[in-house]
ModelCIF file with pLDDT and N, C-alpha, C, O atoms, coordinates in Angstrom:
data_MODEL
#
_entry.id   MODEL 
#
_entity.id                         1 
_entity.type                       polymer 
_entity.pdbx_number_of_molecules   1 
#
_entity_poly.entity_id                      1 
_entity_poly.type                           'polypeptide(L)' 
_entity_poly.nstd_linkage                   no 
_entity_poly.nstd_monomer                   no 
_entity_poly.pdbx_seq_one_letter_code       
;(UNK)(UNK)(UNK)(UNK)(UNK)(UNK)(UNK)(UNK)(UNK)(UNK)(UNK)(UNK)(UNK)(UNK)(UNK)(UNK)
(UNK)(UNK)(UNK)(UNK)(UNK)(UNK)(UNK)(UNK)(UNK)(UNK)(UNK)(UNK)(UNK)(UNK)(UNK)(UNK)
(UNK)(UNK)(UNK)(UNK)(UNK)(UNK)(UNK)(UNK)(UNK)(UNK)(UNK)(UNK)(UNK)(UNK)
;
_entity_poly.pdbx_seq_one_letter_code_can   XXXXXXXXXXXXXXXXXXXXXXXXXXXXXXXXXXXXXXXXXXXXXX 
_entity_poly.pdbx_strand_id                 A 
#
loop_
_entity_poly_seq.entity_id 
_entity_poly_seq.num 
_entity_poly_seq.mon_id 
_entity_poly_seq.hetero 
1 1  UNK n 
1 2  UNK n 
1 3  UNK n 
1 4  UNK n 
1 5  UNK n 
1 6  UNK n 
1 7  UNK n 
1 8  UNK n 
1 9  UNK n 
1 10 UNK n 
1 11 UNK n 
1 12 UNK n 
1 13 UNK n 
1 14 UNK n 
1 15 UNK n 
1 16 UNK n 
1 17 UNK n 
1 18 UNK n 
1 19 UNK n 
1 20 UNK n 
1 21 UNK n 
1 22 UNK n 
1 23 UNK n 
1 24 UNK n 
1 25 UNK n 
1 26 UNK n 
1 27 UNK n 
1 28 UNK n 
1 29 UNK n 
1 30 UNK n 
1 31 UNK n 
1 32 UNK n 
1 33 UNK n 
1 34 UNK n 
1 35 UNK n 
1 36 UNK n 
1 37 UNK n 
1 38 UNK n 
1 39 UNK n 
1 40 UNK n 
1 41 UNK n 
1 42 UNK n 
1 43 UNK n 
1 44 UNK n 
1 45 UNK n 
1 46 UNK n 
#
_struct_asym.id          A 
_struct_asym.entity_id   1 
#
loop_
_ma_qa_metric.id 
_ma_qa_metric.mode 
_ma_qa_metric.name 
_ma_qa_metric.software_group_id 
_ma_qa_metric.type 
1 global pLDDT . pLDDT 
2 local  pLDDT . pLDDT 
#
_ma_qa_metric_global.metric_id      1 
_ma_qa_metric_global.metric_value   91.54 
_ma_qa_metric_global.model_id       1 
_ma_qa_metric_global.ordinal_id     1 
#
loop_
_ma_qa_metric_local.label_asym_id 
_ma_qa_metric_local.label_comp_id 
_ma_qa_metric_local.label_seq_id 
_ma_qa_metric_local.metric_id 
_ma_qa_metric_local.metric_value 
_ma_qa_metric_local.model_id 
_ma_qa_metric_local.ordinal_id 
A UNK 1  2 88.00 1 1  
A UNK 2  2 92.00 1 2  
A UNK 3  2 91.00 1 3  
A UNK 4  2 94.00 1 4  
A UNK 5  2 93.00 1 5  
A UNK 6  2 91.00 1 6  
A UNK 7  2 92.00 1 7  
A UNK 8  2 91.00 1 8  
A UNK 9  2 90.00 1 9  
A UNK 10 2 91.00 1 10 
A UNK 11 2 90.00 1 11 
A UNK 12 2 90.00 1 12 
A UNK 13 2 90.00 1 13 
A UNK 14 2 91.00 1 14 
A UNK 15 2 91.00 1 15 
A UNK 16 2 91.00 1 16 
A UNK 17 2 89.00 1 17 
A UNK 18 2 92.00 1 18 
A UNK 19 2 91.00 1 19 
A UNK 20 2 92.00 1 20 
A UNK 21 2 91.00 1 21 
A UNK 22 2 91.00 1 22 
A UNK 23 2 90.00 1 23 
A UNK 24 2 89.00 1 24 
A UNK 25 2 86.00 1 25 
A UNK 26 2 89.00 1 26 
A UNK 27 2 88.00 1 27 
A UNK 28 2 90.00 1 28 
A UNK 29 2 90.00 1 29 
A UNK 30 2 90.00 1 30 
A UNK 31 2 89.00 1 31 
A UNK 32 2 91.00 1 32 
A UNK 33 2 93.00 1 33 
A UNK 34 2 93.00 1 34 
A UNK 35 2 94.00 1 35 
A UNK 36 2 95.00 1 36 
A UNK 37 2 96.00 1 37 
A UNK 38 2 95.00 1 38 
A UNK 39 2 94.00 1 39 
A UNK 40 2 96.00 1 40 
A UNK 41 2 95.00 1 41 
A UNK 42 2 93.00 1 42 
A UNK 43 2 94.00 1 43 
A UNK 44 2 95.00 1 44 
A UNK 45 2 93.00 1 45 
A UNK 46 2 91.00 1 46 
#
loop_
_atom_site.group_PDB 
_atom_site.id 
_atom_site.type_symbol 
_atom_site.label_atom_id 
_atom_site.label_alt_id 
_atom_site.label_comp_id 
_atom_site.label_asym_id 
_atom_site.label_entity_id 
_atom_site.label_seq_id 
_atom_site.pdbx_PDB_ins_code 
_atom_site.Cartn_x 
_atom_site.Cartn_y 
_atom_site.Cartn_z 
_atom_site.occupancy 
_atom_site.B_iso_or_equiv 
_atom_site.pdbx_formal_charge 
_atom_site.auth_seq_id 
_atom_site.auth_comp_id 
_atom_site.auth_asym_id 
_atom_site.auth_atom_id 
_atom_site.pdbx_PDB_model_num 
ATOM 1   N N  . UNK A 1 1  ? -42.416 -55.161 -90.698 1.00 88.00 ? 1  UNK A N  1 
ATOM 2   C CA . UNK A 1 1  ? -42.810 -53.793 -90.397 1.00 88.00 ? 1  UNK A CA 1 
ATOM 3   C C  . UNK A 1 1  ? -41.612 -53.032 -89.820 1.00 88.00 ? 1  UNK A C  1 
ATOM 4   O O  . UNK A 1 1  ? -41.659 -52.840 -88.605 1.00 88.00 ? 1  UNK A O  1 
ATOM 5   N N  . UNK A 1 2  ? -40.571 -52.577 -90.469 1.00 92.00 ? 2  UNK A N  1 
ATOM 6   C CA . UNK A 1 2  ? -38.965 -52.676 -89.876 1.00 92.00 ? 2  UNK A CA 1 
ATOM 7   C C  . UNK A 1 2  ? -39.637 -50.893 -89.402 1.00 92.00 ? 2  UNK A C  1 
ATOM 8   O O  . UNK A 1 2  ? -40.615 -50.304 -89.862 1.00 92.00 ? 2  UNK A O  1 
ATOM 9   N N  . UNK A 1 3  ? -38.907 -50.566 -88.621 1.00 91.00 ? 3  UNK A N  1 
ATOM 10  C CA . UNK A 1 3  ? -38.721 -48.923 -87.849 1.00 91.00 ? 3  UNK A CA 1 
ATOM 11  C C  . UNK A 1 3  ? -37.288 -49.182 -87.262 1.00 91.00 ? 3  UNK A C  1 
ATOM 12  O O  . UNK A 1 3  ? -36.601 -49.945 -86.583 1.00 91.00 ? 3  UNK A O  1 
ATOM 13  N N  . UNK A 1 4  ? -37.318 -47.766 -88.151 1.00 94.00 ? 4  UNK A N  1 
ATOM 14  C CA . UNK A 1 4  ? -35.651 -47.393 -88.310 1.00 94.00 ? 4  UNK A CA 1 
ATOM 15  C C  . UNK A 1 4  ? -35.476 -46.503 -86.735 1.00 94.00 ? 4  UNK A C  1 
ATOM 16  O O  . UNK A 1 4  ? -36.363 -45.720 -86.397 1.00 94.00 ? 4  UNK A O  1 
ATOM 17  N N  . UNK A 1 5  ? -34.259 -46.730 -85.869 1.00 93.00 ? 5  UNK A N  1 
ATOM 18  C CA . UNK A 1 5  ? -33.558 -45.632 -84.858 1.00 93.00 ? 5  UNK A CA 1 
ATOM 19  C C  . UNK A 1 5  ? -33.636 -44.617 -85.416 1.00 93.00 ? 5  UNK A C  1 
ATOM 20  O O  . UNK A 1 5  ? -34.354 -43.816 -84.816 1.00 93.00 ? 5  UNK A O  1 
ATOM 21  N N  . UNK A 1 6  ? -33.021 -44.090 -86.742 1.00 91.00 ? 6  UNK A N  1 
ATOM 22  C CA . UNK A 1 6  ? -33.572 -42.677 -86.946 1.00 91.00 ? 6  UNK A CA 1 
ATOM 23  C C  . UNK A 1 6  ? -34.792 -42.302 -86.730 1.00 91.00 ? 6  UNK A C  1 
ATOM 24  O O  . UNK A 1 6  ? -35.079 -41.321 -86.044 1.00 91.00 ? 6  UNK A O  1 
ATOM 25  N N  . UNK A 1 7  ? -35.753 -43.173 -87.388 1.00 92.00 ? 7  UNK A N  1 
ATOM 26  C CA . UNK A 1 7  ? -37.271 -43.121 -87.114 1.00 92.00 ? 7  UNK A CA 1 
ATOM 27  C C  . UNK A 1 7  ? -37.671 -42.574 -85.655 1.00 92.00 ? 7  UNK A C  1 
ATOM 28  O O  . UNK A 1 7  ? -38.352 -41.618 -85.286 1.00 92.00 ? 7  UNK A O  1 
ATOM 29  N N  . UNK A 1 8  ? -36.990 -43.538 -85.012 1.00 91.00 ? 8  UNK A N  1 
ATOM 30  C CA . UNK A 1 8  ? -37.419 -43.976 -83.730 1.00 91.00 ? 8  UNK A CA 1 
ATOM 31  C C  . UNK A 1 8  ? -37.283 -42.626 -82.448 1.00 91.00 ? 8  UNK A C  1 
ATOM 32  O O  . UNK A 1 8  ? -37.996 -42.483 -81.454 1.00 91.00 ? 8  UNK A O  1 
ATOM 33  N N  . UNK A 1 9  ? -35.822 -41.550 -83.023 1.00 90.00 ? 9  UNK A N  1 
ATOM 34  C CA . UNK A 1 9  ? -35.042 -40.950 -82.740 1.00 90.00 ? 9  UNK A CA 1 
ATOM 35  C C  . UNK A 1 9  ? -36.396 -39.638 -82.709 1.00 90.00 ? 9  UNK A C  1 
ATOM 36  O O  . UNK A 1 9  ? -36.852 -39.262 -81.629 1.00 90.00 ? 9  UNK A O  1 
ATOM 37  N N  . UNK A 1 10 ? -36.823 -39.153 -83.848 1.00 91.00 ? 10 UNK A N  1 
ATOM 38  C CA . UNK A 1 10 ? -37.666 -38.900 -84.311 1.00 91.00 ? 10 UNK A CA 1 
ATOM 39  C C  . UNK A 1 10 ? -38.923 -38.441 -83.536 1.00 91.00 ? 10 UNK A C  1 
ATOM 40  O O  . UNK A 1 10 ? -39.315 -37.335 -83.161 1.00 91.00 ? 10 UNK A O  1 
ATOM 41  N N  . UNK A 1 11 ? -39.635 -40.278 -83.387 1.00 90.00 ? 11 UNK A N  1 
ATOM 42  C CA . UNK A 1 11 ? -40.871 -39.867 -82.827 1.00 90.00 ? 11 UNK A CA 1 
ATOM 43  C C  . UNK A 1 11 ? -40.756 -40.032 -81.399 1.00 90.00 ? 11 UNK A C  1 
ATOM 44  O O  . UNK A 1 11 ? -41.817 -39.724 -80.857 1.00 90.00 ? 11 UNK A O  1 
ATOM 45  N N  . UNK A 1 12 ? -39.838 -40.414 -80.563 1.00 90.00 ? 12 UNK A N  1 
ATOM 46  C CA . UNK A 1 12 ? -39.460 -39.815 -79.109 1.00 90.00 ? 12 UNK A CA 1 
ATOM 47  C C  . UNK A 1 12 ? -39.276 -38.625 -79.297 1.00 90.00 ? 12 UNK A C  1 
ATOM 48  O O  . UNK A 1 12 ? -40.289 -38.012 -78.962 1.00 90.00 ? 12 UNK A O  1 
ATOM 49  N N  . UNK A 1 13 ? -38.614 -38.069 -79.610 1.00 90.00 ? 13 UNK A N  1 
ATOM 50  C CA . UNK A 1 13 ? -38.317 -36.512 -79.390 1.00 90.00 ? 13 UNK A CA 1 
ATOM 51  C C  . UNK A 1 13 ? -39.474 -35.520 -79.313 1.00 90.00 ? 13 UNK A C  1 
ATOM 52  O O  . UNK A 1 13 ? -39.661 -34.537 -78.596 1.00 90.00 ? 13 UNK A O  1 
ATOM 53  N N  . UNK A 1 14 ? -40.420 -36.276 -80.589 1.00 91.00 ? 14 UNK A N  1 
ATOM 54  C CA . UNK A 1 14 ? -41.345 -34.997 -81.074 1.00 91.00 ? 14 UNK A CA 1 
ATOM 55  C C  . UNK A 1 14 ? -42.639 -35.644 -80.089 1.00 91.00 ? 14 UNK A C  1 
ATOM 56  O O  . UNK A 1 14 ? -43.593 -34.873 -80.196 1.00 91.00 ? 14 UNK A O  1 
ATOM 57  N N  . UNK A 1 15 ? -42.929 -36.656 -79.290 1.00 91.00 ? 15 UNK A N  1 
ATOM 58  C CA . UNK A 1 15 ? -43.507 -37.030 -78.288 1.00 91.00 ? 15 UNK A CA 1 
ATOM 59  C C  . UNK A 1 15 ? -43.304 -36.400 -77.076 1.00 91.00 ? 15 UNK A C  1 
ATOM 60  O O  . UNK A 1 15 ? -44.258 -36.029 -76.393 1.00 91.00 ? 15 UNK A O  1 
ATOM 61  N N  . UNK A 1 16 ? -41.824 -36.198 -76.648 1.00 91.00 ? 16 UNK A N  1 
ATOM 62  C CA . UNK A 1 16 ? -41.904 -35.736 -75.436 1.00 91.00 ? 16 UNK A CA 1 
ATOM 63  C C  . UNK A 1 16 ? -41.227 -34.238 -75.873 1.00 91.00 ? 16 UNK A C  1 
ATOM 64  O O  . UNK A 1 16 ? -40.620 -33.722 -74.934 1.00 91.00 ? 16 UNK A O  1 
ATOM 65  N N  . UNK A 1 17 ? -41.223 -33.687 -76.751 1.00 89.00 ? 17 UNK A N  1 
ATOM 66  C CA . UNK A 1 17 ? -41.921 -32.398 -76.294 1.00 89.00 ? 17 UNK A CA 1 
ATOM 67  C C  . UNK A 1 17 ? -43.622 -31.524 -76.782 1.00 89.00 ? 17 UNK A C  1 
ATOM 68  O O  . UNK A 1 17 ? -43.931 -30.333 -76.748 1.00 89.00 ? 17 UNK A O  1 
ATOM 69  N N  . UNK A 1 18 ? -44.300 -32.581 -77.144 1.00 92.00 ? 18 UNK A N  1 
ATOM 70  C CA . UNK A 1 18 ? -45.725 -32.246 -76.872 1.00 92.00 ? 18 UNK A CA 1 
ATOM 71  C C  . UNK A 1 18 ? -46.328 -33.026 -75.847 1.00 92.00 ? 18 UNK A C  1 
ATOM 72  O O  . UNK A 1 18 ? -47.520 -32.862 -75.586 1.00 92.00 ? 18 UNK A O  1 
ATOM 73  N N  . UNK A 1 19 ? -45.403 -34.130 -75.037 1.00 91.00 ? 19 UNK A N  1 
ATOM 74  C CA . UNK A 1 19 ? -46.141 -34.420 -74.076 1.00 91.00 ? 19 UNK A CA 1 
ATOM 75  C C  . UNK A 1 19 ? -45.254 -34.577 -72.935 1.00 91.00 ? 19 UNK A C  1 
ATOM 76  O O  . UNK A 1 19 ? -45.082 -35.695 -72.449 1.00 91.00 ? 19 UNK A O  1 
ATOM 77  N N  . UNK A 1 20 ? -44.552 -33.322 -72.368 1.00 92.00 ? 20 UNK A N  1 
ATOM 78  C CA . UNK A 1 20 ? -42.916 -33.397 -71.809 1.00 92.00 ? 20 UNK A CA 1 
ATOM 79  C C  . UNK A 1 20 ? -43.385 -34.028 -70.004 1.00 92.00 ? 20 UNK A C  1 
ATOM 80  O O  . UNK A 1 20 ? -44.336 -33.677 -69.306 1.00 92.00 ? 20 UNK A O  1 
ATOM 81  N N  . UNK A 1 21 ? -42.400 -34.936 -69.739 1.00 91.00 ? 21 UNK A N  1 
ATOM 82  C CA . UNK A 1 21 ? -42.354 -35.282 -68.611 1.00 91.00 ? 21 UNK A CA 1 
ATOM 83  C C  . UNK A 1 21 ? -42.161 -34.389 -67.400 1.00 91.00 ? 21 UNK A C  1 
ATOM 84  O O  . UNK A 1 21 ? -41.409 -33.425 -67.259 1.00 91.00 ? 21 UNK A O  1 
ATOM 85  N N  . UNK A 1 22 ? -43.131 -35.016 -66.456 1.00 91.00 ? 22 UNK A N  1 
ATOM 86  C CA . UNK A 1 22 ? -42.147 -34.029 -64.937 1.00 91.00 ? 22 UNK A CA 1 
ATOM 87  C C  . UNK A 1 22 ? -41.302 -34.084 -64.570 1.00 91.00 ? 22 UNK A C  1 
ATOM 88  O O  . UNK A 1 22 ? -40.705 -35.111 -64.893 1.00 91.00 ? 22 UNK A O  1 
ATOM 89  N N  . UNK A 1 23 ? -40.614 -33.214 -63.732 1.00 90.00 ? 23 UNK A N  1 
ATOM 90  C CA . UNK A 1 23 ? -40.181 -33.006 -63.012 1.00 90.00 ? 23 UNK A CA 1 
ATOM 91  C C  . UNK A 1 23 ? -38.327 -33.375 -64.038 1.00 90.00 ? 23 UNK A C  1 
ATOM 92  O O  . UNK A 1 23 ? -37.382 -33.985 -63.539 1.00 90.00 ? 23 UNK A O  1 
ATOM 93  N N  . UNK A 1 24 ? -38.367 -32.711 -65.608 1.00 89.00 ? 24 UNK A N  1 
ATOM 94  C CA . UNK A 1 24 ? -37.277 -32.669 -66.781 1.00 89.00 ? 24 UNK A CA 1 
ATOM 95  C C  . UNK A 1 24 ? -36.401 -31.750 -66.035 1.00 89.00 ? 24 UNK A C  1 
ATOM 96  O O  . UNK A 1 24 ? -36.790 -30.829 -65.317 1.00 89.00 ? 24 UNK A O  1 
ATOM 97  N N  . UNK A 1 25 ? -34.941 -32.154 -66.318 1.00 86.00 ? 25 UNK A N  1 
ATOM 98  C CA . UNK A 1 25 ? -33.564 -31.809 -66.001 1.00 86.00 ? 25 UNK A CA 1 
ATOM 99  C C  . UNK A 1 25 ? -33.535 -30.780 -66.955 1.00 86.00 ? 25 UNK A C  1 
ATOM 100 O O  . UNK A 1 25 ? -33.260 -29.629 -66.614 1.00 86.00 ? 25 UNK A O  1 
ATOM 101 N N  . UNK A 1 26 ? -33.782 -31.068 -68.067 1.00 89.00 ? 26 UNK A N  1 
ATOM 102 C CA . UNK A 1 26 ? -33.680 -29.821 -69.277 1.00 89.00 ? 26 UNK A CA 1 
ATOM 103 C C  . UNK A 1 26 ? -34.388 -30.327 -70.578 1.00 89.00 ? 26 UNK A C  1 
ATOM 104 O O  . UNK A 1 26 ? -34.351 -31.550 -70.709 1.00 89.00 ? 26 UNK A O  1 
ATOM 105 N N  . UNK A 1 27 ? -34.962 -29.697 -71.467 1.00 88.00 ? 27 UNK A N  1 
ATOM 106 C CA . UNK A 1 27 ? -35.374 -29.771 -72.646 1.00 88.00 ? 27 UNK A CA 1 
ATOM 107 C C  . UNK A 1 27 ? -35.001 -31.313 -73.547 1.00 88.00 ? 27 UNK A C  1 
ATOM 108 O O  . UNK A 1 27 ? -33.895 -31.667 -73.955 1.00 88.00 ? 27 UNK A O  1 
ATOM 109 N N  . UNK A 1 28 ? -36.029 -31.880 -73.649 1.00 90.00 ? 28 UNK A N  1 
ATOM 110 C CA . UNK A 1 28 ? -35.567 -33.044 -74.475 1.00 90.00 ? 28 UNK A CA 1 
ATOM 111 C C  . UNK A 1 28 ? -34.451 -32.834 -76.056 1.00 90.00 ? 28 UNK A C  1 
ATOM 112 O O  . UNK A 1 28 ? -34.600 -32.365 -77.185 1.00 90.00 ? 28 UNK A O  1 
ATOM 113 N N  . UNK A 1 29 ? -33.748 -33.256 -75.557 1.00 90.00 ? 29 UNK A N  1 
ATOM 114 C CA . UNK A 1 29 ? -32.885 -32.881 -77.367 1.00 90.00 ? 29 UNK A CA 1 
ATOM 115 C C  . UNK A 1 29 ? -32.046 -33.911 -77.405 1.00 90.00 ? 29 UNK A C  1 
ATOM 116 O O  . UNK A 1 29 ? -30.891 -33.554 -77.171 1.00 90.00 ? 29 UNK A O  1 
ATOM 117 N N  . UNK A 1 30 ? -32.186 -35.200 -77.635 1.00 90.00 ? 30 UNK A N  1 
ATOM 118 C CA . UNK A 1 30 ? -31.399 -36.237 -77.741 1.00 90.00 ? 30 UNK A CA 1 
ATOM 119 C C  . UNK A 1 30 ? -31.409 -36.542 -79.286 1.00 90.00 ? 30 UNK A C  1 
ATOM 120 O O  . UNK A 1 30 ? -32.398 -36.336 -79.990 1.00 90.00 ? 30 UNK A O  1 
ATOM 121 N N  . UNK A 1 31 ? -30.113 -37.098 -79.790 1.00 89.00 ? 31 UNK A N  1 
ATOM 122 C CA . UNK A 1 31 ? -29.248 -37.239 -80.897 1.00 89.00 ? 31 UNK A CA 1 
ATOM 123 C C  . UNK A 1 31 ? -28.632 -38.449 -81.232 1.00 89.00 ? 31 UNK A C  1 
ATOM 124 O O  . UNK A 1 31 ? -27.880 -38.808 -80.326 1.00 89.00 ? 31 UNK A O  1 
ATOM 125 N N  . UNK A 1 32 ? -28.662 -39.272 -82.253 1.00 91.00 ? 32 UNK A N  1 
ATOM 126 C CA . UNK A 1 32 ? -28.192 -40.246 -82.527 1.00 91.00 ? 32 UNK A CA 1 
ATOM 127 C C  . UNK A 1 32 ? -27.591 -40.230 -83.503 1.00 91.00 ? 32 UNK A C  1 
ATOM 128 O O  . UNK A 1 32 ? -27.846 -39.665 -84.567 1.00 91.00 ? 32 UNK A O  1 
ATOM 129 N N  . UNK A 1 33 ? -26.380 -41.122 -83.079 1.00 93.00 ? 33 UNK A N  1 
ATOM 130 C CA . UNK A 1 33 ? -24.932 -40.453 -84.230 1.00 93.00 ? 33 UNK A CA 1 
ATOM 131 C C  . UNK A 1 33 ? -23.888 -42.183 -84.523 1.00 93.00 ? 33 UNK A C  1 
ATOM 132 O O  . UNK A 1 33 ? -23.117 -42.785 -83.776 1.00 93.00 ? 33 UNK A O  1 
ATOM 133 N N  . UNK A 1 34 ? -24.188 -42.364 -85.406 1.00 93.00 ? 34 UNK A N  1 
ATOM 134 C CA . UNK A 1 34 ? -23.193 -43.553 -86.038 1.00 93.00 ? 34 UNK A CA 1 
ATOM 135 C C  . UNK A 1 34 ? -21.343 -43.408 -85.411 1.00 93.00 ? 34 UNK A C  1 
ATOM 136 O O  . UNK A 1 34 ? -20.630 -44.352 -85.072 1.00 93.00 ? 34 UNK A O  1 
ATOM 137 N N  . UNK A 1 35 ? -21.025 -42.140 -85.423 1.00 94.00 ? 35 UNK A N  1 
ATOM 138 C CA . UNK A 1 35 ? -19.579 -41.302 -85.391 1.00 94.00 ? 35 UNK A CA 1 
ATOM 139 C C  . UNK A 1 35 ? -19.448 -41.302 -84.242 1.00 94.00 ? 35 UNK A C  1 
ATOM 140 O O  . UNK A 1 35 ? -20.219 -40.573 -83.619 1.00 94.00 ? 35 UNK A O  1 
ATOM 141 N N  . UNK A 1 36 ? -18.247 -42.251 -83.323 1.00 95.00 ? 36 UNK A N  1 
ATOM 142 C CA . UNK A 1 36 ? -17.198 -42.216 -82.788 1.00 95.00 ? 36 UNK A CA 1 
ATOM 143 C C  . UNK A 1 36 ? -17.241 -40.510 -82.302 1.00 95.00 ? 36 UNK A C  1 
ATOM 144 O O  . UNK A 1 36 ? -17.897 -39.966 -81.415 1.00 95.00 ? 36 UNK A O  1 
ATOM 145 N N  . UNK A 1 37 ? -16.331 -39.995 -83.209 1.00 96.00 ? 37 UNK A N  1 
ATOM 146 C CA . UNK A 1 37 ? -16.007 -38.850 -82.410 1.00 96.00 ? 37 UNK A CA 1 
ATOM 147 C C  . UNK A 1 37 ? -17.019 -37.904 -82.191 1.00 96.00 ? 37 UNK A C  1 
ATOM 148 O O  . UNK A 1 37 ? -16.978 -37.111 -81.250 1.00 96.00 ? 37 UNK A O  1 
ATOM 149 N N  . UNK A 1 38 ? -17.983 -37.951 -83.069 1.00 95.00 ? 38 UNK A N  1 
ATOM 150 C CA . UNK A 1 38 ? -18.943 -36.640 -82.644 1.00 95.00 ? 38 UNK A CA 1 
ATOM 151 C C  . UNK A 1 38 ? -19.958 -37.169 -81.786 1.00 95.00 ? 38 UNK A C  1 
ATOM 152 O O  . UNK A 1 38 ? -20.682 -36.254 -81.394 1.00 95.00 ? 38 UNK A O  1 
ATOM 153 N N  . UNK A 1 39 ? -20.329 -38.405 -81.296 1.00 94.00 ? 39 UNK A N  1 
ATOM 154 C CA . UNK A 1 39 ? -21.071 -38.830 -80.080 1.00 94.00 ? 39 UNK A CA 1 
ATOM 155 C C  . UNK A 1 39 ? -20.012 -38.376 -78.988 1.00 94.00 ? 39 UNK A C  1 
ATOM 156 O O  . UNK A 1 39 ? -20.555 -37.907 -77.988 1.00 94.00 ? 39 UNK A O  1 
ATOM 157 N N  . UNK A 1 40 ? -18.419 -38.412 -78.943 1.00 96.00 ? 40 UNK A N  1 
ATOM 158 C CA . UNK A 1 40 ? -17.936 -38.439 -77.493 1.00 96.00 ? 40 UNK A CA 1 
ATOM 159 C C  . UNK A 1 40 ? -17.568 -36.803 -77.887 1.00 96.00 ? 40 UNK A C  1 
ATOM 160 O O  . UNK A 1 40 ? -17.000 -36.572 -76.820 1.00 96.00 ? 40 UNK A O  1 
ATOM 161 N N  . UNK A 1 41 ? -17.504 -35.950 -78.372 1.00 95.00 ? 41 UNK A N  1 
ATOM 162 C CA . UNK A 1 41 ? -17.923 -34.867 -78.438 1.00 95.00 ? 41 UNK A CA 1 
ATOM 163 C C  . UNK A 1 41 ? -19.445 -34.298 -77.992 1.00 95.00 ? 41 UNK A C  1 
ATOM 164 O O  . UNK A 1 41 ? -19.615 -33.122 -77.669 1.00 95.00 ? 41 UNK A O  1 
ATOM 165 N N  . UNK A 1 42 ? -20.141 -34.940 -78.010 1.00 93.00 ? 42 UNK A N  1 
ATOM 166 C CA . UNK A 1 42 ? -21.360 -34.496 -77.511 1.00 93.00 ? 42 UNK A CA 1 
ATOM 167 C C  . UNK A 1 42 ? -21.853 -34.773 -75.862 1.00 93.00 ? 42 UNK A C  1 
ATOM 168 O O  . UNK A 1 42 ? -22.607 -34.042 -75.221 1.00 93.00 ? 42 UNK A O  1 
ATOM 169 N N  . UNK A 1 43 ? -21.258 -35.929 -75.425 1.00 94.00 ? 43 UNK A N  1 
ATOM 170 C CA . UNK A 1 43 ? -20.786 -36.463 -74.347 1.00 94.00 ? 43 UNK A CA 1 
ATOM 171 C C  . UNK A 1 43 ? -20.435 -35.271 -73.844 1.00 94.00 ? 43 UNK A C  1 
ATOM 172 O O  . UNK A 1 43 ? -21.238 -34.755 -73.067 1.00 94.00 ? 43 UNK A O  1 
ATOM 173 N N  . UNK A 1 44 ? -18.975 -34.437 -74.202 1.00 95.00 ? 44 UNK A N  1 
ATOM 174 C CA . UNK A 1 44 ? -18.624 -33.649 -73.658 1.00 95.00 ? 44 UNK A CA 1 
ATOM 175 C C  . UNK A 1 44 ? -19.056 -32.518 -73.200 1.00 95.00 ? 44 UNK A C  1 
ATOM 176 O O  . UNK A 1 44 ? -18.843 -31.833 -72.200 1.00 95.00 ? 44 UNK A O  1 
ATOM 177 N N  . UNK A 1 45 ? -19.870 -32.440 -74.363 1.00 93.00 ? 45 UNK A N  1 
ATOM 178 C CA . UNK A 1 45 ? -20.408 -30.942 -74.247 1.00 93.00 ? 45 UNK A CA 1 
ATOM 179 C C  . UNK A 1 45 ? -21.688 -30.952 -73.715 1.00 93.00 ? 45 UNK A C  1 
ATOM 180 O O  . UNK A 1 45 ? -21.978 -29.884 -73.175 1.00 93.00 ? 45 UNK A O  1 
ATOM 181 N N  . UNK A 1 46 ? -22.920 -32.171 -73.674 1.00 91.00 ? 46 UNK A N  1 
ATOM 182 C CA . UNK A 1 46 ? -24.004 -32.208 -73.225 1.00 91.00 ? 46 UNK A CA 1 
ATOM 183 C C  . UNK A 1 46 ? -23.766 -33.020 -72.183 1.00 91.00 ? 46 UNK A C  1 
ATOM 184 O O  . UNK A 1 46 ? -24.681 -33.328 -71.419 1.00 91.00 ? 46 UNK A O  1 
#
């Protein structure tokens, strides 16, 4: 019954923002990225 990280990526996201946690730092928007540079680019910027 394999579930893919993209998958996975997916139905966290679209979970917690119809069912968003307390007391959130900011808007759920997390990203999963194979790429070296555009994860430590995102690092940077998020």
């Amino acid at each position: 019954n394999p579930f893919f990280w993209g998958e996975m990526e997916q139905y966290v996201m679209s979970t917690f923002k119809r069912n968003p946690l307390e007391q959130a730092f900011r808007t759920p928007n997390t990203h999963l990225t194979s790429n070296y540079l555009i994860n430590q680019y995102w690092i940077t910027v998020s």
